[in-house]
N, C-alpha and C. Protein backbone atom coordinates (compact mmCIF):
# COMPACT_ATOMS: atom_id res chain seq x y z
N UNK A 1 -6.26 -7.55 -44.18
CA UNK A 1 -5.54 -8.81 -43.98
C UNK A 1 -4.06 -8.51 -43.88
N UNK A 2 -3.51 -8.96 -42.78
CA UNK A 2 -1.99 -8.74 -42.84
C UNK A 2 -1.00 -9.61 -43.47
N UNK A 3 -0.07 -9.65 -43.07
CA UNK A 3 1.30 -10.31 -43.79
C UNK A 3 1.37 -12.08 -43.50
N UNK A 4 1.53 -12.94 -43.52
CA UNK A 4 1.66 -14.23 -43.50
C UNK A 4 3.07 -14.55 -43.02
N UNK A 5 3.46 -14.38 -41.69
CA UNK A 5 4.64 -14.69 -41.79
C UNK A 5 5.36 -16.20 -41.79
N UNK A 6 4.17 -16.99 -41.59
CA UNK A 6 4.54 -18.64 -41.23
C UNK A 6 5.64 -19.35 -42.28
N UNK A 7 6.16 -18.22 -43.50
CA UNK A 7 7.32 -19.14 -44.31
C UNK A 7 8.61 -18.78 -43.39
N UNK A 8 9.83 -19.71 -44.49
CA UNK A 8 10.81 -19.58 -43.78
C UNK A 8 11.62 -17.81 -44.10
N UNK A 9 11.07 -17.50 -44.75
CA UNK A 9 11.97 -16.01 -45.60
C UNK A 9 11.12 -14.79 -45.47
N UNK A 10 11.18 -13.44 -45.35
CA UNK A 10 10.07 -12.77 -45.52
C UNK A 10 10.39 -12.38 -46.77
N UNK A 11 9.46 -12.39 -47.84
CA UNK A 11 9.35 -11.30 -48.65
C UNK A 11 8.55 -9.71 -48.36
N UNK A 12 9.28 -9.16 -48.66
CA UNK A 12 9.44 -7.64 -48.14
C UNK A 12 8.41 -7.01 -49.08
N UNK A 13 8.27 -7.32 -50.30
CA UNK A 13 7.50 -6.70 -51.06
C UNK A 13 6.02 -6.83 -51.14
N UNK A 14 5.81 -8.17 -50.40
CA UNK A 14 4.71 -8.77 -50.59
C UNK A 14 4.30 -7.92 -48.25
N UNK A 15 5.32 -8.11 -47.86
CA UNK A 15 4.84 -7.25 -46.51
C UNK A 15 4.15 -6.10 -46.92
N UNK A 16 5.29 -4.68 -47.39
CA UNK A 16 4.84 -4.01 -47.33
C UNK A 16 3.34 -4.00 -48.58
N UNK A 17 3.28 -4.50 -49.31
CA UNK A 17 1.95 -4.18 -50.11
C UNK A 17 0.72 -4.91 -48.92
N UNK A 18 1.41 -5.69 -47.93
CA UNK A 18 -0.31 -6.00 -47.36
C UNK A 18 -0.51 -4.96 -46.05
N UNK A 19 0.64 -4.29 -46.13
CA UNK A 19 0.10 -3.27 -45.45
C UNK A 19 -0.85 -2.02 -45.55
N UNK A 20 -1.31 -2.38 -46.97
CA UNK A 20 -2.17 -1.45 -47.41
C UNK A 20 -3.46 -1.86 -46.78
N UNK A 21 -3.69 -3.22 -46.39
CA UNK A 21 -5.13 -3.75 -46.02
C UNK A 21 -4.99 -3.99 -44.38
N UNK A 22 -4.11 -3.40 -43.51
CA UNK A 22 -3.79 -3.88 -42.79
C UNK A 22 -4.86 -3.09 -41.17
N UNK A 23 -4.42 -1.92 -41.63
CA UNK A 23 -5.46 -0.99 -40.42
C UNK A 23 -5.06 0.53 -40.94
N UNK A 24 -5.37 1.55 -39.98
CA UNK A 24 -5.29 2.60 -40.49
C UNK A 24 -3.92 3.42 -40.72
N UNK A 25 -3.20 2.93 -39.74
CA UNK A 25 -1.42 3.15 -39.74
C UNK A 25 -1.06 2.43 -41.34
N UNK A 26 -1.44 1.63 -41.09
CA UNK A 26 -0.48 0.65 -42.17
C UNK A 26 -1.01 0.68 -43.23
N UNK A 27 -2.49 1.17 -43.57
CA UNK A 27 -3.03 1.59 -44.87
C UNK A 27 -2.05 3.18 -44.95
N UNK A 28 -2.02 3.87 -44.41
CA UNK A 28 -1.08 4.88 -44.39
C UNK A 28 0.04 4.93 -45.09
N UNK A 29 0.67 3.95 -44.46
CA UNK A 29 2.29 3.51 -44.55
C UNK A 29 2.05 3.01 -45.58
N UNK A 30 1.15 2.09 -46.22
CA UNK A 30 1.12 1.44 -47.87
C UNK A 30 0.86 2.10 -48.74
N UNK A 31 0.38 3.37 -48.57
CA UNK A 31 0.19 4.70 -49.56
C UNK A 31 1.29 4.98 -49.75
N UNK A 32 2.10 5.60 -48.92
CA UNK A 32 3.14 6.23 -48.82
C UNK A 32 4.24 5.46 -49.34
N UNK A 33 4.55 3.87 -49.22
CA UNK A 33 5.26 3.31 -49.79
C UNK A 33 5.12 3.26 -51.58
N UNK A 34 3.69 3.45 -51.68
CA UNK A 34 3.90 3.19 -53.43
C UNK A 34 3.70 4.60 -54.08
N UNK A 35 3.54 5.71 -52.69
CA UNK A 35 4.34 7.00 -53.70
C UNK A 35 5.76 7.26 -53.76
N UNK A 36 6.46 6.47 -52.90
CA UNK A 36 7.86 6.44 -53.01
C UNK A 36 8.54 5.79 -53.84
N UNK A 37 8.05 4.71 -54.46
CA UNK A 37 8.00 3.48 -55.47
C UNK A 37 7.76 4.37 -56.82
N UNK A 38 6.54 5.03 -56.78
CA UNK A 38 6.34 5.72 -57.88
C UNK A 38 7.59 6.96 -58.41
N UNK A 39 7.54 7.12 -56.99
CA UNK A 39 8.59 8.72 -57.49
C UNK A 39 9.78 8.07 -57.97
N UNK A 40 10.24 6.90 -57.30
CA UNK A 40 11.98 6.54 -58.15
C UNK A 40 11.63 5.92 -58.83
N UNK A 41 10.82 5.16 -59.73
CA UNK A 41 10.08 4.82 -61.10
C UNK A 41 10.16 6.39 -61.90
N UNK A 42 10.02 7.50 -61.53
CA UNK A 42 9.78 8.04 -62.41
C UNK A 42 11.24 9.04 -62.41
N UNK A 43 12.09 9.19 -60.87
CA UNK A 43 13.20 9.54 -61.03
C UNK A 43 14.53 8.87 -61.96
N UNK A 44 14.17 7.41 -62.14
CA UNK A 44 15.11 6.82 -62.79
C UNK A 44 14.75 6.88 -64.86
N UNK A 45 13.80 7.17 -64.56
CA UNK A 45 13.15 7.27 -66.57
C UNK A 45 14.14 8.70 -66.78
N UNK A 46 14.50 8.26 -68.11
CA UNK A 46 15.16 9.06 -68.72
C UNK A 46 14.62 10.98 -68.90
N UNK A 47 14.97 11.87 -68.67
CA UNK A 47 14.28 13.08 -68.96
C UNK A 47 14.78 13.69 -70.28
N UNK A 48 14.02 14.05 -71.07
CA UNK A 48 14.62 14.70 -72.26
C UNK A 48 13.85 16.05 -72.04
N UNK A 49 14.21 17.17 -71.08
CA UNK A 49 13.83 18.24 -70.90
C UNK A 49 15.07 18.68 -71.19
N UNK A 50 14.38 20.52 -70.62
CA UNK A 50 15.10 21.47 -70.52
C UNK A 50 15.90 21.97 -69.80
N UNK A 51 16.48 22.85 -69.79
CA UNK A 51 17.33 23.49 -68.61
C UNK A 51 16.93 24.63 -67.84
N UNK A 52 17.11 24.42 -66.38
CA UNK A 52 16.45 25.37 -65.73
C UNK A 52 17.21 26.10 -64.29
N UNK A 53 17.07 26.94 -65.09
CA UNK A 53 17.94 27.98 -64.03
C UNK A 53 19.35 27.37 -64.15
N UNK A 54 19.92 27.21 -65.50
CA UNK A 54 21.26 26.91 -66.04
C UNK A 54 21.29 25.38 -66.16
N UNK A 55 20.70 24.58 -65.16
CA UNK A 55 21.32 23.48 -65.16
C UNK A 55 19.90 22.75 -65.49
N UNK A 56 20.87 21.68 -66.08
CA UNK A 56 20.19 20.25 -67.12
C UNK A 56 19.83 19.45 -66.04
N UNK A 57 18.32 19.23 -66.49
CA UNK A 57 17.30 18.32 -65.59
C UNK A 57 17.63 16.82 -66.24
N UNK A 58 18.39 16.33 -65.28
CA UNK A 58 18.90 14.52 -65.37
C UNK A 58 17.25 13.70 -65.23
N UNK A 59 16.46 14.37 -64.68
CA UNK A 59 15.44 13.73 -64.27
C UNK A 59 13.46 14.67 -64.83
N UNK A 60 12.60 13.59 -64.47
CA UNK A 60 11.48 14.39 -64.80
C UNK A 60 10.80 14.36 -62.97
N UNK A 61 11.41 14.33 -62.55
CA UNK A 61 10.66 13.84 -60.80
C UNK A 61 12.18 14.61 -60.14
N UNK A 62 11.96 15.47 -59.31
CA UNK A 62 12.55 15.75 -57.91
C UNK A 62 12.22 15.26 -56.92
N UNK A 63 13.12 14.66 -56.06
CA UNK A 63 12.38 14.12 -54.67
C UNK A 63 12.94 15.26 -53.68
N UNK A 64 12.13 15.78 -53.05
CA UNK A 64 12.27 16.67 -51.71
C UNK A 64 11.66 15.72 -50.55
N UNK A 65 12.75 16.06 -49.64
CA UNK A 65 12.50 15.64 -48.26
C UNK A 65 12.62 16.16 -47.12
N UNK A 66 11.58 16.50 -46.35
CA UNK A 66 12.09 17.61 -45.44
C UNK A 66 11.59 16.83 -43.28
N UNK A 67 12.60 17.36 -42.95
CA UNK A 67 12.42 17.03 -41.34
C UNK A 67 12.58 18.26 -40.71
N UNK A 68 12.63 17.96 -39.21
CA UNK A 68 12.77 18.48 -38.44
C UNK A 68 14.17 18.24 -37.35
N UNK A 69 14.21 19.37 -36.61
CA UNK A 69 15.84 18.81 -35.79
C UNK A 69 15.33 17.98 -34.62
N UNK A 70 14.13 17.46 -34.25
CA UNK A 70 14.14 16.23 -33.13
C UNK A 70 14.19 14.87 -33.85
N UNK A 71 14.19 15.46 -35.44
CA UNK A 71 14.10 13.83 -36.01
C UNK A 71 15.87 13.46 -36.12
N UNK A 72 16.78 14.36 -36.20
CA UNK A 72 18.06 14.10 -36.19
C UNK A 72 18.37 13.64 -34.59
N UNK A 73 18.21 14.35 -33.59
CA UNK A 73 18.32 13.61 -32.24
C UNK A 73 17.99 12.11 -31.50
N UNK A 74 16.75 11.91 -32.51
CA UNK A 74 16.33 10.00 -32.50
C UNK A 74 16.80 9.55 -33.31
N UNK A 75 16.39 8.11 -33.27
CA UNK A 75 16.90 6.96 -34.08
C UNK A 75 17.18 7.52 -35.69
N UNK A 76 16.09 8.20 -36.24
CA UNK A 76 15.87 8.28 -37.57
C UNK A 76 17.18 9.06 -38.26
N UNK A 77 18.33 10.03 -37.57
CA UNK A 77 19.46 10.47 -38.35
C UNK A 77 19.91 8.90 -39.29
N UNK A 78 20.13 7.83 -38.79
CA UNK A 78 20.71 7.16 -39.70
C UNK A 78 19.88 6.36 -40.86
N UNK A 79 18.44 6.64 -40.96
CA UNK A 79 17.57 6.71 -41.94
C UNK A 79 18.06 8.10 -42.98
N UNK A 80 18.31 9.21 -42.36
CA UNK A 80 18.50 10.23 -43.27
C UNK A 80 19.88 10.23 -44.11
N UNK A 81 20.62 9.87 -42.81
CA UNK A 81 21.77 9.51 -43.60
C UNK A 81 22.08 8.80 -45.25
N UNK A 82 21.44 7.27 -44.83
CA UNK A 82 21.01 7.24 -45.98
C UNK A 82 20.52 7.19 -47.00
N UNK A 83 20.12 8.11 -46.96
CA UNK A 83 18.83 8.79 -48.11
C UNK A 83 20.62 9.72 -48.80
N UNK A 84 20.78 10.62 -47.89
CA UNK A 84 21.86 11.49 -48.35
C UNK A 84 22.75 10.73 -48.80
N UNK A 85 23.55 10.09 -48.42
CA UNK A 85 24.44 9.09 -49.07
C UNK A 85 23.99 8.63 -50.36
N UNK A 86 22.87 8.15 -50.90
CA UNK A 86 22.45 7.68 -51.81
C UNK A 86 22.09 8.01 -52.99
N UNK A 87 22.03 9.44 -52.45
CA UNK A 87 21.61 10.55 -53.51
C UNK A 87 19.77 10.60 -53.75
N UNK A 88 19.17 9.98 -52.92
CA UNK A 88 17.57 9.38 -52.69
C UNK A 88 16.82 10.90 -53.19
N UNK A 89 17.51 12.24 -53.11
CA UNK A 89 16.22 13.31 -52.78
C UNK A 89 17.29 14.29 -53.42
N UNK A 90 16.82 15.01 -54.59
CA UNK A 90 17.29 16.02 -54.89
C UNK A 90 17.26 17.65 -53.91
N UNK A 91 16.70 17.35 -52.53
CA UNK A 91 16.35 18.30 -52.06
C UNK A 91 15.87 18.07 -50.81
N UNK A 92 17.13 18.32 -49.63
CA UNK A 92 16.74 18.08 -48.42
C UNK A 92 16.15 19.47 -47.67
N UNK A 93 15.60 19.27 -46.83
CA UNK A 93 15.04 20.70 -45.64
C UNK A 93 15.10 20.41 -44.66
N UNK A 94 15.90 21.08 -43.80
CA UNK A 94 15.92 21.04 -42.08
C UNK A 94 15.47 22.18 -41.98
N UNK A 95 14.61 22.26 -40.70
CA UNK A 95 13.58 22.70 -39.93
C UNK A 95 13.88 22.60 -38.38
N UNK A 96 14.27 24.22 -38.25
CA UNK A 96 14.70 23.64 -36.41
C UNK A 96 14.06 24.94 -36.01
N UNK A 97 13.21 24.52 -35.02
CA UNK A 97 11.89 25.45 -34.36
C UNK A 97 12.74 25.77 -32.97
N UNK A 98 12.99 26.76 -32.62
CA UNK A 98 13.34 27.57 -30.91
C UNK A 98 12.30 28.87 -30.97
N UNK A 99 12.12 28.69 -29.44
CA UNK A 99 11.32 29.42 -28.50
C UNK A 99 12.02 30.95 -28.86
C-alpha cells in the first residue's frame, strides 16, 4: 500500500515508512531508510568506551559511506555534500575505476 497523498501537507515520515509496503524498489528503499534511522539512533547515544588507536570513541556506531567518481559527476555530489558538511559519516570512500 502506498502513501496517501490526498492531505494538504506531506508527512515525510509516514511516506517514507509506507514505502516499505510499496513494491520491490521501495521495500528496498524502506529497509535502508530504517538502517539509517537506526545507525544515528545509535550514533547519537552516549559511548562510554575506550580508546582506539589513541583516540576517544565519541560514539558506539561509525557511519561509513562509500561512492564512486560517476556519483560525484551527477546530481548526487550535492547529496554528498551534505552528508560531509554535517558530519553524517565518520568515514567517507571514493572509488574511481580507469581503464
Amino acid at each position: 500500500k502506498g502513501y496517501d497523498f490526498s492531505g494538504n501537507e506531506i508527512d515525510y515520515n509516514a511516506m517514507f515508512d509506507s514505502y516499505k509496503t510499496t513494491g520491490f524498489q521501495a521495500t528496498n528503499f524502506g529497509a535502508a531508510v530504517n538502517m539509517v534511522n537506526d545507525m544515528l539512533k545509535a550514533k547519537s547515544e552516549p559511548f562510554e568506551g575506550s580508546y582506539m588507536d589513541g583516540i576517544r570513541q565519541t560514539s558506539g556506531c561509525t557511519i561509513f559511506v562509500g561512492f564512486t567518481s560517476n556519483m560525484i559527476s551527477s546530481g548526487v555530489r550535492e547529496n554528498i555534500k551534505f552528508l560531509v558538511k554535517r558530519e553524517f559519516s565518520g568515514c567517507f570512500s571514493y572509488n574511481m575505476w580507469c581503464c
